[in-house]
N, C-alpha and C. Protein backbone atom coordinates (compact mmCIF):
# COMPACT_ATOMS: atom_id res chain seq x y z
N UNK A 1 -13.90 10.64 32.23
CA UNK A 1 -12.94 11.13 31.25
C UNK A 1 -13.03 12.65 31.22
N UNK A 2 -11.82 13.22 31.20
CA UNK A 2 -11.50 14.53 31.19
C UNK A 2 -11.67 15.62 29.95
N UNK A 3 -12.86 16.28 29.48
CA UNK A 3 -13.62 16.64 28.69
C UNK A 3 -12.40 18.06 28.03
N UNK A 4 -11.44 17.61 26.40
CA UNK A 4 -10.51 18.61 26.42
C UNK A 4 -11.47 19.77 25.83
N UNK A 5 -12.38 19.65 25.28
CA UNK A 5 -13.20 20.82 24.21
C UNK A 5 -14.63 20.12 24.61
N UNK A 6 -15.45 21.11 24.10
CA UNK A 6 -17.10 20.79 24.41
C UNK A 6 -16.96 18.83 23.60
N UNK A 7 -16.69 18.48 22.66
CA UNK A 7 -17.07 17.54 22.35
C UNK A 7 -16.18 16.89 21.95
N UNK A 8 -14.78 16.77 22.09
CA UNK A 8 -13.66 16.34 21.64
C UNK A 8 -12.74 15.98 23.43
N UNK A 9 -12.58 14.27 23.53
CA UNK A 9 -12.25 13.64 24.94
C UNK A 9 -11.38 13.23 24.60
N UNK A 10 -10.21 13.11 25.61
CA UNK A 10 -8.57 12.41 25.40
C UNK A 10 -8.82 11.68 24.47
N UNK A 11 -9.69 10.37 24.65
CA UNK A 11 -9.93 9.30 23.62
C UNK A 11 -9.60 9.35 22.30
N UNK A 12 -10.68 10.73 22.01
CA UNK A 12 -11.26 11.06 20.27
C UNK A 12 -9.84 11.71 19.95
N UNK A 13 -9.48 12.44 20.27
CA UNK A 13 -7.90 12.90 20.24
C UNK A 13 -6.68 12.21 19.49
N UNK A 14 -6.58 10.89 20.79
CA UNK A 14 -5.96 10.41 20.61
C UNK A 14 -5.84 9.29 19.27
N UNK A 15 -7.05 9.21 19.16
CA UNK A 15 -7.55 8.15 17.82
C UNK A 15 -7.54 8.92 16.83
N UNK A 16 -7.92 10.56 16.31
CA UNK A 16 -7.52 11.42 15.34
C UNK A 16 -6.03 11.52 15.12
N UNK A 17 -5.55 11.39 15.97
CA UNK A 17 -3.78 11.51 15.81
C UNK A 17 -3.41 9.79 15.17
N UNK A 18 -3.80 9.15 16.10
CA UNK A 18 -3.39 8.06 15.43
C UNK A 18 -4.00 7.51 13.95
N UNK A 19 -4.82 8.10 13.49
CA UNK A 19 -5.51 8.08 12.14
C UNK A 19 -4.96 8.39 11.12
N UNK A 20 -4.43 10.09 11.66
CA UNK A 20 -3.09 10.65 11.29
C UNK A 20 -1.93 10.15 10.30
N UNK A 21 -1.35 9.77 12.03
CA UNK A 21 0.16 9.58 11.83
C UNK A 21 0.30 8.12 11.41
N UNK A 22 -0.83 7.19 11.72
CA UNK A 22 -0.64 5.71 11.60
C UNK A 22 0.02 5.49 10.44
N UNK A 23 -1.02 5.67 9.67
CA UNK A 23 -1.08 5.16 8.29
C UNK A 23 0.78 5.17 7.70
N UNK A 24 0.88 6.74 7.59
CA UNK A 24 2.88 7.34 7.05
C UNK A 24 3.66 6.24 8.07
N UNK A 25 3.34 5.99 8.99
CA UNK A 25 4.16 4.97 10.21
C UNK A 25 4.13 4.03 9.55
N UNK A 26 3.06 3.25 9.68
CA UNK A 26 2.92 1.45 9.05
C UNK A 26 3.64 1.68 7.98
N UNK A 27 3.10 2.68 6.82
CA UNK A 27 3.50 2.03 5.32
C UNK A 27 5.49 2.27 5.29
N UNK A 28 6.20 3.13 6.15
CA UNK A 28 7.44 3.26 6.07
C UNK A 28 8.02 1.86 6.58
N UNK A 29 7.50 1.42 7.58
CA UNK A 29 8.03 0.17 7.99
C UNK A 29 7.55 -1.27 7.19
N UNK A 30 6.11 -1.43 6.44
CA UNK A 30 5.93 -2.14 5.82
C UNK A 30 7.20 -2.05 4.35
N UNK A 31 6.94 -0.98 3.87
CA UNK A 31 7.95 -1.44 3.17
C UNK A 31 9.65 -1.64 2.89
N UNK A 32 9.66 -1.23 4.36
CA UNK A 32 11.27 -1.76 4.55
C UNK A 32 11.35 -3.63 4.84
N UNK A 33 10.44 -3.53 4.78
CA UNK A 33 9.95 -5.26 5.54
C UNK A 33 9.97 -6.14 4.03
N UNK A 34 9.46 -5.22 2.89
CA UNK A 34 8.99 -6.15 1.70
C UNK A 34 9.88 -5.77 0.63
N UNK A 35 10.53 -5.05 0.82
CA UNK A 35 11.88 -4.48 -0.25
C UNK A 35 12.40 -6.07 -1.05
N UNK A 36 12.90 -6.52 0.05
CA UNK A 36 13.41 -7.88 -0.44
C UNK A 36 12.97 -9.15 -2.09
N UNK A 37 11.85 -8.40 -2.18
CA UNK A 37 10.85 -8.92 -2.81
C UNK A 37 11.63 -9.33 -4.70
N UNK A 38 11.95 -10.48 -5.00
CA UNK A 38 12.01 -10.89 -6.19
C UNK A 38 11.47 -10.07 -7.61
N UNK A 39 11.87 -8.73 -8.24
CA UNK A 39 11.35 -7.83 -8.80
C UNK A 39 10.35 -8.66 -9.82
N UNK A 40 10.88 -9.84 -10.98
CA UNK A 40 11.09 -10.09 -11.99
C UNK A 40 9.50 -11.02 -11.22
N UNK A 41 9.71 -11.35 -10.42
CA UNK A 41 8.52 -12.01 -9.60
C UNK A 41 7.38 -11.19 -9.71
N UNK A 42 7.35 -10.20 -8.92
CA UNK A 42 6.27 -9.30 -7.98
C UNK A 42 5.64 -8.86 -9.51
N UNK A 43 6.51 -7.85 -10.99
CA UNK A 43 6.04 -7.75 -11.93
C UNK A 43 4.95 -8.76 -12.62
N UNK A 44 5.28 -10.42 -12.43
CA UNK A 44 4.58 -11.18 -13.15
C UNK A 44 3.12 -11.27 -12.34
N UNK A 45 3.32 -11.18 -10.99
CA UNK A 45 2.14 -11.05 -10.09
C UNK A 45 1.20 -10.11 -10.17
N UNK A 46 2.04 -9.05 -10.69
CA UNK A 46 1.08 -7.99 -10.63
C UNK A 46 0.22 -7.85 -11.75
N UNK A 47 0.76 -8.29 -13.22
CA UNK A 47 0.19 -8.45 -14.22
C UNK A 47 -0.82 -9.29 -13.95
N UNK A 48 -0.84 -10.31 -12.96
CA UNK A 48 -1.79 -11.50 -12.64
C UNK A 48 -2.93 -10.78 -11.91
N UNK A 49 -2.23 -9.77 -11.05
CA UNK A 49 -3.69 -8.90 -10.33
C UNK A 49 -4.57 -8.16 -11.04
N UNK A 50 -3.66 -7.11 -11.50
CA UNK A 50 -4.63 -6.68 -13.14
C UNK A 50 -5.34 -7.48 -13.66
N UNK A 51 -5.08 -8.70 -14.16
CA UNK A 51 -5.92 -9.35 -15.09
C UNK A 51 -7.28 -9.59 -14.39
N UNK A 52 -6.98 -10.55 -13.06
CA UNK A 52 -8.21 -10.59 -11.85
C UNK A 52 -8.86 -9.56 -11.92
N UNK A 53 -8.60 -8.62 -11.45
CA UNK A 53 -9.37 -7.35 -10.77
C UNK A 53 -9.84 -6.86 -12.40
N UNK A 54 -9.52 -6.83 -13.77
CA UNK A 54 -10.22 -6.44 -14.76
C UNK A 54 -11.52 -7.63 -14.68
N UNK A 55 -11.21 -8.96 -14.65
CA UNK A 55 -12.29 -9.80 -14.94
C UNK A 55 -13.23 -9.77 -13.94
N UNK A 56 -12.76 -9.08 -12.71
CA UNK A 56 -13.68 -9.20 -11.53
C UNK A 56 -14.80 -7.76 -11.97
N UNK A 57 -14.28 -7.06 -12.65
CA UNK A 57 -15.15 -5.49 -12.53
C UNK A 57 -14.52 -4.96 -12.19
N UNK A 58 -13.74 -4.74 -11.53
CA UNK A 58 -13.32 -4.02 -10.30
C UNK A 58 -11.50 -3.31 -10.44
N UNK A 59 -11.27 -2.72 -11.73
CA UNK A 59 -10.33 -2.43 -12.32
C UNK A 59 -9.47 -1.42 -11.39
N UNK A 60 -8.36 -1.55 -11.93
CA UNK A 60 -7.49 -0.13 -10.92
C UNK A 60 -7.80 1.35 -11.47
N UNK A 61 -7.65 2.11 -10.88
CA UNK A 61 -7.93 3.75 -11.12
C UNK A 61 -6.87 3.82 -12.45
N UNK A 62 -7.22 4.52 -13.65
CA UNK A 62 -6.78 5.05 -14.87
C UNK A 62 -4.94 5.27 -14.44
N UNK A 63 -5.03 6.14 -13.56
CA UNK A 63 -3.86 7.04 -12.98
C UNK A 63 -2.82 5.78 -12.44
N UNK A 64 -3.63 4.80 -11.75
CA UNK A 64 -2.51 4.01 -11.08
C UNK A 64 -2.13 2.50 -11.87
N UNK A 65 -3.14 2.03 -12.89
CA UNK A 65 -2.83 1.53 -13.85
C UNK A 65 -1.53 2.36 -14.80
N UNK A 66 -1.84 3.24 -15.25
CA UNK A 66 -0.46 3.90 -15.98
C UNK A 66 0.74 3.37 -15.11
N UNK A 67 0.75 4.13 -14.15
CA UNK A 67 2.15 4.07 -12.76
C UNK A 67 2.41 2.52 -13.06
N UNK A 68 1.56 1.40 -12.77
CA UNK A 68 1.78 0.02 -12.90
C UNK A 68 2.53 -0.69 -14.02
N UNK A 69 1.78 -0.07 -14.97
CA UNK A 69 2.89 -0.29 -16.45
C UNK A 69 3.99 0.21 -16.38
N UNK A 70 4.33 1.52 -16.35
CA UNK A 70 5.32 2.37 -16.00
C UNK A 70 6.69 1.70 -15.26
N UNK A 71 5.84 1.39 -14.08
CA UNK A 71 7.02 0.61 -13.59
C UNK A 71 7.47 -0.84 -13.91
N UNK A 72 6.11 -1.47 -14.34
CA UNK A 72 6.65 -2.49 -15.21
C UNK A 72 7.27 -2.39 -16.09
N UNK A 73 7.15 -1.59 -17.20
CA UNK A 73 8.09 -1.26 -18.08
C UNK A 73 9.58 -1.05 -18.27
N UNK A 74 9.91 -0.64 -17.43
CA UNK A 74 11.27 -0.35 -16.79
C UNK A 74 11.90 -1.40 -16.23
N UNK A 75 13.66 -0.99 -16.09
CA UNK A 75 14.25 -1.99 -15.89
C UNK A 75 14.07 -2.85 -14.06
N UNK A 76 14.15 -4.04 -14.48
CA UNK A 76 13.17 -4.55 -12.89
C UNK A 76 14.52 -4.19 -11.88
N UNK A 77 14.39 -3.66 -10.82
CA UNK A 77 15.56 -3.51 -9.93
C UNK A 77 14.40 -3.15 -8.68
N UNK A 78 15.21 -2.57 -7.46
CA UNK A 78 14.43 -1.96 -6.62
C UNK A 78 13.55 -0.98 -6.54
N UNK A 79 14.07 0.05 -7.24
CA UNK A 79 13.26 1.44 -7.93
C UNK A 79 11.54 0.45 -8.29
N UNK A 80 11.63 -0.33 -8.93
CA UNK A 80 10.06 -1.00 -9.68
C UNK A 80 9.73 -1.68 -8.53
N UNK A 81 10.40 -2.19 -7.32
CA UNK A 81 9.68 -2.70 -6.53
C UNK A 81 8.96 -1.87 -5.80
N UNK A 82 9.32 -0.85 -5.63
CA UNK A 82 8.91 0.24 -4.35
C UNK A 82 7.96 1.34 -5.29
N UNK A 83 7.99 1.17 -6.36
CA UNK A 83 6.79 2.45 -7.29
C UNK A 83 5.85 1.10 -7.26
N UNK A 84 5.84 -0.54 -7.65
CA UNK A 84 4.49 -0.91 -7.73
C UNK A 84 4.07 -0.81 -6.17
N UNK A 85 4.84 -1.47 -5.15
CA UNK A 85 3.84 -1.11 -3.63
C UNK A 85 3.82 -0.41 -3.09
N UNK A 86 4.06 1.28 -3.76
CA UNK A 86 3.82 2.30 -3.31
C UNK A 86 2.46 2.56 -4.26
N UNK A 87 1.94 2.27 -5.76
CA UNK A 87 1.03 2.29 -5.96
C UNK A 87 0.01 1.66 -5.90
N UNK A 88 0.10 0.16 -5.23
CA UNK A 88 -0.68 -1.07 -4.93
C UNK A 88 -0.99 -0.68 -3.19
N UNK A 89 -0.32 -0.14 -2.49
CA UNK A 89 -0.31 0.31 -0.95
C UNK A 89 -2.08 0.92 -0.85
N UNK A 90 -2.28 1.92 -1.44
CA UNK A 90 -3.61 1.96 -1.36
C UNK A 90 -5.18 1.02 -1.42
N UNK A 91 -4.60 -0.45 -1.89
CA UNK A 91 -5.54 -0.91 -2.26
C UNK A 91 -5.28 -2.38 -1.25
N UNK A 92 -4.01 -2.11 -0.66
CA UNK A 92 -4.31 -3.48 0.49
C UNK A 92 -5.19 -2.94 1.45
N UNK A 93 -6.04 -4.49 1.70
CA UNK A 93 -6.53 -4.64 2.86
C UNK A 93 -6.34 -5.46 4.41
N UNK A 94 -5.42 -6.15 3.98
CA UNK A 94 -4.56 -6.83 5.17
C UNK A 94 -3.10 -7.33 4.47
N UNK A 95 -1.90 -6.82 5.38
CA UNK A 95 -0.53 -7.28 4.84
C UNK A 95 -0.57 -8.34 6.37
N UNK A 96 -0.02 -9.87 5.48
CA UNK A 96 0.37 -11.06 6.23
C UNK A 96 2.23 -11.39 5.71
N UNK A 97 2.46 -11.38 6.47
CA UNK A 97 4.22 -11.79 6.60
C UNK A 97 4.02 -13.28 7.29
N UNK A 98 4.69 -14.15 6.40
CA UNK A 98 4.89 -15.45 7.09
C UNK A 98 6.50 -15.74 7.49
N UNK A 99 6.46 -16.22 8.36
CA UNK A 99 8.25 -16.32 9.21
C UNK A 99 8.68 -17.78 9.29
N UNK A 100 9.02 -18.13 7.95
CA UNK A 100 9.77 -19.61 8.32
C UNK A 100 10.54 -20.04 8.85
C-alpha cells in the first residue's frame, strides 16, 4: 500500500472520509424512506419509548426530551414526523425496513 503521509494510507483516508460523509448520506436517504410513517402512530410510540428508556435508567438528554414533546405537542402532520426522527436519529442503533 502506497504510503500518502508518514502515517496516514489510502485505506485510513478513505475510511476518514467515509466516517465523514457517511453518516449526512445514510440519514438523508433513511429518512426519505420513513417519511411515510403514520404521525398520530409514531407520537404514541414514542411516548412508549420515553416511558421504557425512563424505567430502564437510561433517559433521553434534557435538550432532546424537550424537542420530543415539542413536537409532540404540535399539530401531528409531517413537520412532527421528521423533528421526532431527526431527534431520535442519534440514538438508533440499527434501522430494519421490512418489504412485504
Amino acid at each position: 500500500m502506497k504510503l500518502i503521509s508518514r502515517n496516514m494510507t489510502r485505506r485510513n483516508l478513505l475510511a476518514l472520509g467515509g466516517s465523514v460523509a457517511g453518516p449526512t448520506l445514510l440519514r438523508s436517504r433513511l429518512y426519505g424512506a420513513e417519511i411515510n410513517v403514520d404521525p398520530q402512530a409514531l407520537c404514541a410510540q414514542t411516548r412508549r419509548l420515553i416511558e421504557a428508556m425512563q424505567y430502564l435508567g437510561s433517559s433521553f438528554r434534557t435538550d432532546d426530551l424537550n424537542k420530543l414533546y415539542a413536537a409532540m405537542g404540535r399539530s401531528v402532520d409531517r413537520a412532527t414526523v421528521i423533528s421526532i426522527q431527526e431527534t431520535l436519529y442519534p440514538y438508533v442503533l440499527l434501522n430494519v425496513a421490512i418489504n412485504p
